[in-house]
N, C-alpha and C. Protein backbone atom coordinates (compact mmCIF):
# COMPACT_ATOMS: atom_id res chain seq x y z
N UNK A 1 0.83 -1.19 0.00
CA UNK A 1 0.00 0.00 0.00
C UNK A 1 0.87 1.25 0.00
N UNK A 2 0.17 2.23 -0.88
CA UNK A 2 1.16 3.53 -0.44
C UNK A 2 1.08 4.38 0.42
N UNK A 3 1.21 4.44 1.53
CA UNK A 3 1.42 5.45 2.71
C UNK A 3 1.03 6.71 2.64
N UNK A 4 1.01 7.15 1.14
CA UNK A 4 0.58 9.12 0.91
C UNK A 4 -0.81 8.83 0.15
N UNK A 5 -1.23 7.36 -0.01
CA UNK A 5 -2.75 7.65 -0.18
C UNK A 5 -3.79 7.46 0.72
N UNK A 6 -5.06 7.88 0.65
CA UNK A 6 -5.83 6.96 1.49
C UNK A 6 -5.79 5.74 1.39
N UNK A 7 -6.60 4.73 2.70
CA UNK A 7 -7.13 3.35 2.66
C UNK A 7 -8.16 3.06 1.70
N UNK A 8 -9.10 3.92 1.75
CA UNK A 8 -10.33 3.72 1.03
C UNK A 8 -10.10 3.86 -0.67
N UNK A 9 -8.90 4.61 -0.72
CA UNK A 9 -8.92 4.69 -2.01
C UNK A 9 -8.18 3.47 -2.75
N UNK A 10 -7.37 2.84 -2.39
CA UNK A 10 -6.25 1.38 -2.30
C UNK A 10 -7.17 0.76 -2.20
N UNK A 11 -8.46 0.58 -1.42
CA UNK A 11 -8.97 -0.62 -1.56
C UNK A 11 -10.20 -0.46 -2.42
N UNK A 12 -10.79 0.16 -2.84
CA UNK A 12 -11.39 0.64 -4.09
C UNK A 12 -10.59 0.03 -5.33
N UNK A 13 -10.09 0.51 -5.59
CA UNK A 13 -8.33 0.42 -6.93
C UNK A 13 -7.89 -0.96 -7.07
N UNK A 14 -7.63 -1.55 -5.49
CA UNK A 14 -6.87 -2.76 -5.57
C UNK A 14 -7.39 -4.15 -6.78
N UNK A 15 -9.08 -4.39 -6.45
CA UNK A 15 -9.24 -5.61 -7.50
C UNK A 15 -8.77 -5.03 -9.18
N UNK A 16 -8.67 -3.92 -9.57
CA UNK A 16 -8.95 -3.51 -10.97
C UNK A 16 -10.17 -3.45 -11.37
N UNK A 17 -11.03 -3.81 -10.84
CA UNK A 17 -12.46 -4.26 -11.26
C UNK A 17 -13.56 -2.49 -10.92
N UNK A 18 -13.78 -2.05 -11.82
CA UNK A 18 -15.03 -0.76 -11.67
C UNK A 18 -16.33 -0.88 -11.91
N UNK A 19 -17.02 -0.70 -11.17
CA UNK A 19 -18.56 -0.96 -10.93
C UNK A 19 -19.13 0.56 -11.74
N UNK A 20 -18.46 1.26 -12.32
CA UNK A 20 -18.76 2.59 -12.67
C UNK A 20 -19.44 2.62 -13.81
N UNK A 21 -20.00 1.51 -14.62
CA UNK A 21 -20.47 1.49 -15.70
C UNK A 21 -19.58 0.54 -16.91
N UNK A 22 -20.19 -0.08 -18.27
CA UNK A 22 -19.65 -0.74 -18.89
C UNK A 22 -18.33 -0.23 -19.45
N UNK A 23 -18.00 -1.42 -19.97
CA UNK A 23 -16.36 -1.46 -20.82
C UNK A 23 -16.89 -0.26 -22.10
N UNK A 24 -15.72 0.41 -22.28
CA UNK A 24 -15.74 1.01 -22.99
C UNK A 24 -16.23 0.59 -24.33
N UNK A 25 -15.74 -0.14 -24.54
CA UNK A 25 -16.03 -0.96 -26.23
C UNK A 25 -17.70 -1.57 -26.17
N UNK A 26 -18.22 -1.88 -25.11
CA UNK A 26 -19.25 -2.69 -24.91
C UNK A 26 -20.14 -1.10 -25.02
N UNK A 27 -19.99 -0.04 -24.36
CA UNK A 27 -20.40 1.20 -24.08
C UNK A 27 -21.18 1.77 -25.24
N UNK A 28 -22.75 1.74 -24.96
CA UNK A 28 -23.88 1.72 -25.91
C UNK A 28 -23.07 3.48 -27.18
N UNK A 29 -22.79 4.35 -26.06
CA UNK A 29 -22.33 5.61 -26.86
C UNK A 29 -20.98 5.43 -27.43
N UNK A 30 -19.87 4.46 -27.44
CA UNK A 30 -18.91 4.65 -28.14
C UNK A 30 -18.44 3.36 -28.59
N UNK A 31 -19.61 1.79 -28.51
CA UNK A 31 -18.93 0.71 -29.08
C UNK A 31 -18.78 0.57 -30.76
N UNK A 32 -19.67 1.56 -31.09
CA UNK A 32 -19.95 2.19 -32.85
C UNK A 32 -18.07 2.07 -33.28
N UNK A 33 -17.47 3.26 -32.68
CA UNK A 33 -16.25 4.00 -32.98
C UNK A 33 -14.92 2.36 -32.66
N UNK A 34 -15.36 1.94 -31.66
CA UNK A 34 -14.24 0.97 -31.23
C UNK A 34 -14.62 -0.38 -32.34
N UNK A 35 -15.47 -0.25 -32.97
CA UNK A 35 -16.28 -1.27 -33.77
C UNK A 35 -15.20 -1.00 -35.24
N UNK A 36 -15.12 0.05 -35.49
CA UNK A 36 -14.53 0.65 -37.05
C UNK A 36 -12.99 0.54 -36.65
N UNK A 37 -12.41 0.60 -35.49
CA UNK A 37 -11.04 0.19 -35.44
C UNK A 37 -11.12 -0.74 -35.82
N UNK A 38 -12.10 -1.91 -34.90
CA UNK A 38 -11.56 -3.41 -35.74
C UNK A 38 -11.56 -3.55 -36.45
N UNK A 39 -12.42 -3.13 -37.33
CA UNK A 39 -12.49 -3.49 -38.70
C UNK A 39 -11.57 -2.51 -39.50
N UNK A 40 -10.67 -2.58 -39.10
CA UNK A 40 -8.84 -1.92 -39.42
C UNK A 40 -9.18 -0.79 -40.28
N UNK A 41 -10.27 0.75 -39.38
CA UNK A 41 -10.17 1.78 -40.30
C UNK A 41 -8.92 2.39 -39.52
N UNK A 42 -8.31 3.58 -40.25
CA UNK A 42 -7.63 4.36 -39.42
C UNK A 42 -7.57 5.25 -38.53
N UNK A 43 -6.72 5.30 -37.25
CA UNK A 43 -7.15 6.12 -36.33
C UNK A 43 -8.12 7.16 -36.49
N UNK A 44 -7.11 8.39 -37.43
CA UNK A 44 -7.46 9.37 -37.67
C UNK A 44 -8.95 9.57 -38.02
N UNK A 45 -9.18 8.72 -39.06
CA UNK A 45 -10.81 8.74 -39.75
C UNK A 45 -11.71 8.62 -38.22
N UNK A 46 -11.68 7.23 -37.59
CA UNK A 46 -12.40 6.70 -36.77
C UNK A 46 -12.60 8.00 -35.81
N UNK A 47 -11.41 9.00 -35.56
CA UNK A 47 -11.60 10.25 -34.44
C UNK A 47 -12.15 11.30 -35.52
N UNK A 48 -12.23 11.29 -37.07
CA UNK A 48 -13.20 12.54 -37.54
C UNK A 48 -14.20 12.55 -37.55
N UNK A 49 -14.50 11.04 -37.80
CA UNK A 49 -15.99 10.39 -37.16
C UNK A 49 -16.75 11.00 -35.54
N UNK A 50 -15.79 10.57 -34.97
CA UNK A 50 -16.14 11.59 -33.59
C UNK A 50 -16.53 12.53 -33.21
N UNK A 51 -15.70 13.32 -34.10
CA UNK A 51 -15.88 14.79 -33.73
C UNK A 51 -16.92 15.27 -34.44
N UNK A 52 -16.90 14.40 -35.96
CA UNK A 52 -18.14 14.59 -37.00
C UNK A 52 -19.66 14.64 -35.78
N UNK A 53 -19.58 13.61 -35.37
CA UNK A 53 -20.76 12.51 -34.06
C UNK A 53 -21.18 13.97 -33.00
N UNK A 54 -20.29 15.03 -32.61
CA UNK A 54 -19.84 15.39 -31.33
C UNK A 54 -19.59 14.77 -30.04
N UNK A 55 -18.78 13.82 -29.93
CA UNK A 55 -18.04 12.78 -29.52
C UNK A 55 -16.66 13.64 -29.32
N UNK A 56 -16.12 13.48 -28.11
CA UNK A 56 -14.51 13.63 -27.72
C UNK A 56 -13.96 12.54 -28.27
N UNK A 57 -12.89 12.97 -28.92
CA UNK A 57 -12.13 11.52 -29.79
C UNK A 57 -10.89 11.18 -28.86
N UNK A 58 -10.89 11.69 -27.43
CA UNK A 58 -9.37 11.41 -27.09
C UNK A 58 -10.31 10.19 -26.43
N UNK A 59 -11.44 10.01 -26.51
CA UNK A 59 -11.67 8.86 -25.79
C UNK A 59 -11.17 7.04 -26.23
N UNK A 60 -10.82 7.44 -27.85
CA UNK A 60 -10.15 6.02 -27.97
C UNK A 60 -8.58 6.03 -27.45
N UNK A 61 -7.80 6.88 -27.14
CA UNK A 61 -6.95 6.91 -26.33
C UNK A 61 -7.09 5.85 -24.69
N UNK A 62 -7.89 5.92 -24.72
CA UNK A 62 -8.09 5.42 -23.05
C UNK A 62 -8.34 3.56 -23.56
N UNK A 63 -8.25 2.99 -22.53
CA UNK A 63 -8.17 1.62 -22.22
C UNK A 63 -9.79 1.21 -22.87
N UNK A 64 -10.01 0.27 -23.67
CA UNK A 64 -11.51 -0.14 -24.47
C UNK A 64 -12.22 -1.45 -22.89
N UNK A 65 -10.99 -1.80 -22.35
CA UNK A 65 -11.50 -2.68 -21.44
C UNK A 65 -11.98 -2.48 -20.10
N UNK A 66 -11.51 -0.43 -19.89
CA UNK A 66 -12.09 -0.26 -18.79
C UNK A 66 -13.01 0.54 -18.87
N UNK A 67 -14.04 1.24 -17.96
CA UNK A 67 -14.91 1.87 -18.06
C UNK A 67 -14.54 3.09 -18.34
N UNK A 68 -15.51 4.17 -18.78
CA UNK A 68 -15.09 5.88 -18.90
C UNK A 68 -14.81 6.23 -17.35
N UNK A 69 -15.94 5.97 -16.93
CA UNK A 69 -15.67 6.71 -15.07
C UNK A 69 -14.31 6.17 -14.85
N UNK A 70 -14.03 5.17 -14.60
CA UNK A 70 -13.13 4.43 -14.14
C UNK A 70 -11.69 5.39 -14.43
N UNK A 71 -11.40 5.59 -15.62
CA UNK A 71 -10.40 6.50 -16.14
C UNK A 71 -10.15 7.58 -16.48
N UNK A 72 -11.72 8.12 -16.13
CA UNK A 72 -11.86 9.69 -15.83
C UNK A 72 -11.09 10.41 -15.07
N UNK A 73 -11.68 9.83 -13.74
CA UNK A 73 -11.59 9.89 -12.42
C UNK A 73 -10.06 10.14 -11.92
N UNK A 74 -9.52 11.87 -11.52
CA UNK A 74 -8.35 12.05 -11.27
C UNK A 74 -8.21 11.08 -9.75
N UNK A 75 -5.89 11.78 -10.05
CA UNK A 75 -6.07 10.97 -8.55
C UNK A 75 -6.24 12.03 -7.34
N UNK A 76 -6.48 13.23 -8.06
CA UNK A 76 -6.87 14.20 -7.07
C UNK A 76 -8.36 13.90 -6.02
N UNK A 77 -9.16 13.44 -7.14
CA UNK A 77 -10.27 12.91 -6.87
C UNK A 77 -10.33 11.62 -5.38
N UNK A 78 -9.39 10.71 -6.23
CA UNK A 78 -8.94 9.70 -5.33
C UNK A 78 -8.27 9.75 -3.93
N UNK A 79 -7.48 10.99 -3.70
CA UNK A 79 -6.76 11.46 -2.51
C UNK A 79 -7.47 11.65 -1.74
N UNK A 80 -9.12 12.58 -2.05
CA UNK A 80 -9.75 13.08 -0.93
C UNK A 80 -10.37 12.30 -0.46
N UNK A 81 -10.59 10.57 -0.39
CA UNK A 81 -11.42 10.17 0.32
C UNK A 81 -10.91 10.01 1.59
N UNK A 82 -10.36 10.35 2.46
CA UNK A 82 -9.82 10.19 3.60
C UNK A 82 -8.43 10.79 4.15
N UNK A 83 -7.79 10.82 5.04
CA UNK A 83 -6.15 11.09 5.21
C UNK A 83 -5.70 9.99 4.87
N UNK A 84 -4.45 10.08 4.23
CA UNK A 84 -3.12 9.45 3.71
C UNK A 84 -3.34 8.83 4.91
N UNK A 85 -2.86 7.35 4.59
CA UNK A 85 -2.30 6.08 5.75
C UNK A 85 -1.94 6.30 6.94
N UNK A 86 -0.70 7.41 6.51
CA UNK A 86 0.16 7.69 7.72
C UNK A 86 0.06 8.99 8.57
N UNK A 87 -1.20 9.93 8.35
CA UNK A 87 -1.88 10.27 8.78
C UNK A 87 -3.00 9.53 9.83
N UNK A 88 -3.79 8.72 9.14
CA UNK A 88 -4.91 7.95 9.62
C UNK A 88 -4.80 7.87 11.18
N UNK A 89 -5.70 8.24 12.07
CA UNK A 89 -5.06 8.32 13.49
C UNK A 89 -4.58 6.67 13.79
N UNK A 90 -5.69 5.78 12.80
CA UNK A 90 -5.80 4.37 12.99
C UNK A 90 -4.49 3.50 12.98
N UNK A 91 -3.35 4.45 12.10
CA UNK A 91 -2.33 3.85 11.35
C UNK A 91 -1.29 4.70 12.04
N UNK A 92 -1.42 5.90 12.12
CA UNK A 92 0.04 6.56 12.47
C UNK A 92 0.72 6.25 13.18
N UNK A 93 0.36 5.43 14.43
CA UNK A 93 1.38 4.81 15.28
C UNK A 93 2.46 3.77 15.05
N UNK A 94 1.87 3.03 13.82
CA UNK A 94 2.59 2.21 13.37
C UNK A 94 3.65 2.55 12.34
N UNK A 95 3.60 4.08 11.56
CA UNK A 95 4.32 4.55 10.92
C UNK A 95 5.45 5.60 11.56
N UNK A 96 5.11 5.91 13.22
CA UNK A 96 6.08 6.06 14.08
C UNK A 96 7.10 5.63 14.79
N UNK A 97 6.67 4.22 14.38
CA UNK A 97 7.79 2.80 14.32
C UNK A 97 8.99 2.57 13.47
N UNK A 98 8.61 3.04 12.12
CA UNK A 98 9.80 3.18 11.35
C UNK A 98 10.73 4.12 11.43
């Protein structure tokens, strides 16, 4: 675990697994676009298509296997659920050990 994040946020993160909504590719609004990659069009086209759509095209940039929320989601976002570890009143004693 890392010590400068929260708990809650590590254990959220840890399976890989996001409950935040479907896989991108499966994703009723953008499995169209991930559909025309396979079928080996080129980047470029597949993102004029996008923008043609009004669609953000940096979205085929991102992972097709994970969700949008999932990789939205800064880690600024992620920091605030709690104090860092070694903060945690629960934990700090044990990080006064080292």
């Amino acid at each position: 675990l890392d010590h400068e994040k929260s708990l809650a946020s590590q254990r959220k993160n840890k399976s890989g697994v996001s409950n935040a909504g479907p896989v991108l590719k499966n994703d009723s609004e953008y499995s169209k676009y991930f559909k025309m990659l396979k079928m080996k069009l080129p980047l470029g086209a597949v993102m004029q298509a996008m923008v043609k759509d009004g669609k953000d095209a940096t979205i085929l940039e991102l992972d097709p296997e994970k969700s949008l929320a999932s990789q939205r989601k800064s880690d600024s976002d992620v920091s605030n659920e709690g104090p860092a570890i070694k903060d945690d009143p629960e934990y700090s004693k044990y990080f006064k050990m080292l």
